[in-house]
Every structure is written in structure tokens, then in C-alpha cells.
Protein backbone atom coordinates (compact mmCIF):
# COMPACT_ATOMS: atom_id res chain seq x y z
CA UNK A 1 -81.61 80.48 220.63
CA UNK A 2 -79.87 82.70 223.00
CA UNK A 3 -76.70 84.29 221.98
CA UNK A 4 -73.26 85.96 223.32
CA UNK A 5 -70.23 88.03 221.99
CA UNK A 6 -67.00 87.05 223.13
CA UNK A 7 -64.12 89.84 222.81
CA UNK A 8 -60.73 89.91 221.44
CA UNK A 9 -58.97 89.74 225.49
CA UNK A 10 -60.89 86.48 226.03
CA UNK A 11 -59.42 84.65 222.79
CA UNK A 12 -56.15 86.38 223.42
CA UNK A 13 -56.02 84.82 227.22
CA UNK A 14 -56.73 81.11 225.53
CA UNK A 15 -54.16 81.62 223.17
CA UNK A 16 -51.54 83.34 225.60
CA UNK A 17 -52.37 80.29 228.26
CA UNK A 18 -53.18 83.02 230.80
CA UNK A 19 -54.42 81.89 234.29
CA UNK A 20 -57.92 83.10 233.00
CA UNK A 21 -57.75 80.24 230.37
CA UNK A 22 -58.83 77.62 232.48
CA UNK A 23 -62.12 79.12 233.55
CA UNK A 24 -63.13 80.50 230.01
CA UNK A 25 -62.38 76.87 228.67
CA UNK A 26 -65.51 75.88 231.28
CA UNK A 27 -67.88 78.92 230.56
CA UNK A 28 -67.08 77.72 226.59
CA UNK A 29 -68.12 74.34 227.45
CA UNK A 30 -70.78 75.49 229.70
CA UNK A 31 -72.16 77.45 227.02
CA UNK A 32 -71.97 74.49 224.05
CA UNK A 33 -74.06 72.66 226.37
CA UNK A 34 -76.66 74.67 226.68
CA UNK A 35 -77.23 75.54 223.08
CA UNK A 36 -75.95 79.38 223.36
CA UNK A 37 -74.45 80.28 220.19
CA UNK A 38 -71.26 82.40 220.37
CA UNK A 39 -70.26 85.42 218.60
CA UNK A 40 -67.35 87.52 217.58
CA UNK A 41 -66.47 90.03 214.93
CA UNK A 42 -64.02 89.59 212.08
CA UNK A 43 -61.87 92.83 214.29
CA UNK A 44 -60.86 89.70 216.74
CA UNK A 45 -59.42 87.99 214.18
CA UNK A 46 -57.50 90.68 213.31
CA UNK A 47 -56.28 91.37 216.62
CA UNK A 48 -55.67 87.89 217.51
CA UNK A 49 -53.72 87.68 213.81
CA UNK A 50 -51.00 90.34 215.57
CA UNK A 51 -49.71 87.16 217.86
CA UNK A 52 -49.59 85.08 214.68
CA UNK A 53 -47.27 87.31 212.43
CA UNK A 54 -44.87 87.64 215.64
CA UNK A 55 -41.55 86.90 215.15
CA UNK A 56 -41.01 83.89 217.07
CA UNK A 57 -44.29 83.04 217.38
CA UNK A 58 -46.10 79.40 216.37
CA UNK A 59 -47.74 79.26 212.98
CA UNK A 60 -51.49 79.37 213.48
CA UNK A 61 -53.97 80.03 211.60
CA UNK A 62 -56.34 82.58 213.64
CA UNK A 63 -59.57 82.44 211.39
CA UNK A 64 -59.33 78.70 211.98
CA UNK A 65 -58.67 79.56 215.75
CA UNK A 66 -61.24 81.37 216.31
CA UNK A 67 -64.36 80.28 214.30
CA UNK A 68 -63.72 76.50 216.31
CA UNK A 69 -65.10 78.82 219.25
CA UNK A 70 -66.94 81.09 217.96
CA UNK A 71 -69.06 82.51 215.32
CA UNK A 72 -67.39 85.49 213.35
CA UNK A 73 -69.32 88.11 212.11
CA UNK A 74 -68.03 90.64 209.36
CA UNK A 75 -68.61 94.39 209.36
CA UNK A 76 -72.23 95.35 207.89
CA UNK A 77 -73.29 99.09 206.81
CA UNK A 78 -75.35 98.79 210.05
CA UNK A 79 -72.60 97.39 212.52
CA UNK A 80 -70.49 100.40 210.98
CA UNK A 81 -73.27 102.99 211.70
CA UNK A 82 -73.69 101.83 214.68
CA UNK A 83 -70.06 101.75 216.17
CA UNK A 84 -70.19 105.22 214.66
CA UNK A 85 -73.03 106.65 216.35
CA UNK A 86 -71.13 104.78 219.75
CA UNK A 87 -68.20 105.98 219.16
CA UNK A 88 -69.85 110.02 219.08
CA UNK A 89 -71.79 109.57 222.10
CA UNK A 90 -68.56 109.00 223.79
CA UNK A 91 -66.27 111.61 222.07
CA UNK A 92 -69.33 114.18 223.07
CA UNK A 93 -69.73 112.65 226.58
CA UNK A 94 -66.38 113.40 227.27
CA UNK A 95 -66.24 116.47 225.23
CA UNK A 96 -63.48 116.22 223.25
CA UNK A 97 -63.14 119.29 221.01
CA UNK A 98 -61.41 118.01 218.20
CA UNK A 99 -62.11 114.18 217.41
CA UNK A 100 -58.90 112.40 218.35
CA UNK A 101 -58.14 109.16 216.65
CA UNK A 102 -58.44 106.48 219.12
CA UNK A 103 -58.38 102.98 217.69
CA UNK A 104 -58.93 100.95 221.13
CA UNK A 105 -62.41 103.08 221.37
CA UNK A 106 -63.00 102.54 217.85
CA UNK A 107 -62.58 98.48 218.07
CA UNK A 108 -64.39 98.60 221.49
CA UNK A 109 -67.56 100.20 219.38
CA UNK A 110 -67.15 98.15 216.33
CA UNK A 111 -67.41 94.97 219.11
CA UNK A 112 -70.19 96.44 220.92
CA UNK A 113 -72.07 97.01 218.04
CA UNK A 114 -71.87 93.99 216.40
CA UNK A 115 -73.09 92.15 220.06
CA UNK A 116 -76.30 94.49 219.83
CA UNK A 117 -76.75 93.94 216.05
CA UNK A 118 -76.70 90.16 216.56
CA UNK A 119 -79.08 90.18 219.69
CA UNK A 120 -76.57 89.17 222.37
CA UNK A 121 -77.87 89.07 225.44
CA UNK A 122 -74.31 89.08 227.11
CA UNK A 123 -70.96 89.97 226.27
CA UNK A 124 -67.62 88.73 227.75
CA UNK A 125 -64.63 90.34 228.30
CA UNK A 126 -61.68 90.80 230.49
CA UNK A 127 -61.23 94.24 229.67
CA UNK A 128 -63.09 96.13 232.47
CA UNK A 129 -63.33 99.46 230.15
CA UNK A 130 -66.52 97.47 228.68
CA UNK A 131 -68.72 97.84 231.75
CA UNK A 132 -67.87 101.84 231.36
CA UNK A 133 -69.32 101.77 228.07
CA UNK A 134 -72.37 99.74 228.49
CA UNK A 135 -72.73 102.74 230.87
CA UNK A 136 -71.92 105.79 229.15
CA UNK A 137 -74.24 104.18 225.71
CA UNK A 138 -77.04 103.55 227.74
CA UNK A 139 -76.92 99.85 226.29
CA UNK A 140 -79.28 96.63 227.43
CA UNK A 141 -76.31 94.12 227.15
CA UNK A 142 -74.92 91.72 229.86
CA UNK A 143 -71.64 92.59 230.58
CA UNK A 144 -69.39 90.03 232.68
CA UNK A 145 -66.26 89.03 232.95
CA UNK A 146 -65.37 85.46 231.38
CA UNK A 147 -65.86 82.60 233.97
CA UNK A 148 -68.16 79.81 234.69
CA UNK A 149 -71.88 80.12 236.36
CA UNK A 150 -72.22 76.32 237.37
CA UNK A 151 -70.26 75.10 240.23
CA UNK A 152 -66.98 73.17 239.72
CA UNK A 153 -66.21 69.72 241.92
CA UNK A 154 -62.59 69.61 243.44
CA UNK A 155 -62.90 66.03 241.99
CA UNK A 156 -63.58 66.73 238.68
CA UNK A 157 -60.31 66.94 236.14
CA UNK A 158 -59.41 69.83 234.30
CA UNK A 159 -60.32 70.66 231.27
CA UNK A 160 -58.18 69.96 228.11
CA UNK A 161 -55.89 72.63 226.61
């Protein structure tokens, strides 16, 4: 069964209605149709929680949320390696001296590593920084922003919120 890794931003946009959401609702139903299991890490639900504890914000639940789109996958000793050795490569490539804590790079590796561990064969996200480190690790993963392959009718209604 094939297999993709949807980040944090593409949850966030469904949550936060953004004009994005309307198109990721027809990949997700695209992809249900055609068997393709979905993936995310437990680090979305934790960044997706953020919007939850809000003041002023609706009371959601974001596990809930999230696992009715996707499956979430916790942190192995081998994801962690992994995002580690990532998260290196970069700090080398870019030779940074003295490691700076950077906790956007450090999610970014912990979701790219869980993608590879799992066999994704793509991974969707609206943040464009992805594509720069599919690049800069060398990796074999799909990266593409979230929106539909298969053509939509004019005359076809839109999907439900």
C-alpha cells in the first residue's frame, strides 16, 4: 500500500480555514480513494495543540483532529536517530560553529524522518523550506505542495467543511 506524510502547515490550513483548505480537502479525498494511507507524527499534534490552548479559541480535541485524517506516528529510537543525523548534515552544511538551538529545523527533521522511516513515497507541505531539505539530505522523498492531481469539474460542488 502506498503511503504519504502530511505536515503540521497542511493540518494547520484545515483548521485555520485558509484558502488552501479547499484543495487539501480534495487531495485528502483523492487520496482515501485510492487506498494511500496517510501519515503524520505525534510533533503535529503538538503543534496543532498550540491553536487549541489559545485563549479564545474553540475547544477541540487535536489528537481526535488529526488521527480522523491521518495516521500518527510516535517518536521511535530510530525516527530520533535519524532526525539527529538530519539535523547535523545541515548544521555542518551550513557550517555553523557552535550548534545553535533551532526548534523549526529540529521539528522539520523529526517530520522528515519519520516520512522516510515509514516508507512515504511523498510528503506534503505548504512550507516551501521542505523542498530545501530534501535537497541539502540528499533524500528520495516526493516533495509537493498540498493540492489535487485529478482534474476538478466547474459543475461539481464543493467539498464539505
Amino acid at each position: 500500500m502506498t503511503s504519504v506524510y502530511f505536515d503540521t502547515s497542511v493540518f494547520l490550513a484545515i483548521l485555520n480555514a485558509e484558502p488552501s483548505a479547499g484543495a487539501i480537502r480534495q487531495l485528502l479525498g483523492e487520496l482515501k480513494s485510492d487506498r494511500v494511507r496517510i501519515y503524520t507524527s505525534i510533533i503535529t499534534v503538538q503543534e496543532v495543540s498550540v491553536l487549541a490552548y489559545r485563549r479564545g479559541s474553540a475547544a477541540i480535541d487535536p489528537h481526535v483532529t488529526v488521527s480522523r485524517l491521518a495516521r500518527i506516528e510516535t517518536i521511535t529510537r530510530d525516527i530520533a536517530l535519524m532526525a539527529a543525523k538530519y539535523e547535523a548534515l545541515i548544521v555542518d552544511a551550513a557550517h555553523i560553529k557552535d550548534h545553535i538551538e533551532n526548534r523549526r529545523r529540529k521539528w522539520d527533521c523529526f517530520h522528515l524522518a519519520t516520512a522516510v522511516a515509514l516508507g512515504c513515497k511523498t510528503f506534503y507541505a505548504l512550507d516551501e523550506g521542505f523542498a530545501k531539505r530534501k535537497e541539502q539530505l540528499n533524500l528520495a522523498i516526493d516533495v509537493r505542495s498540498p493540492e489535487p492531481t485529478k482534474p476538478r469539474f466547474s459543475f461539481m460542488a464543493e467539498p464539505p467543511s
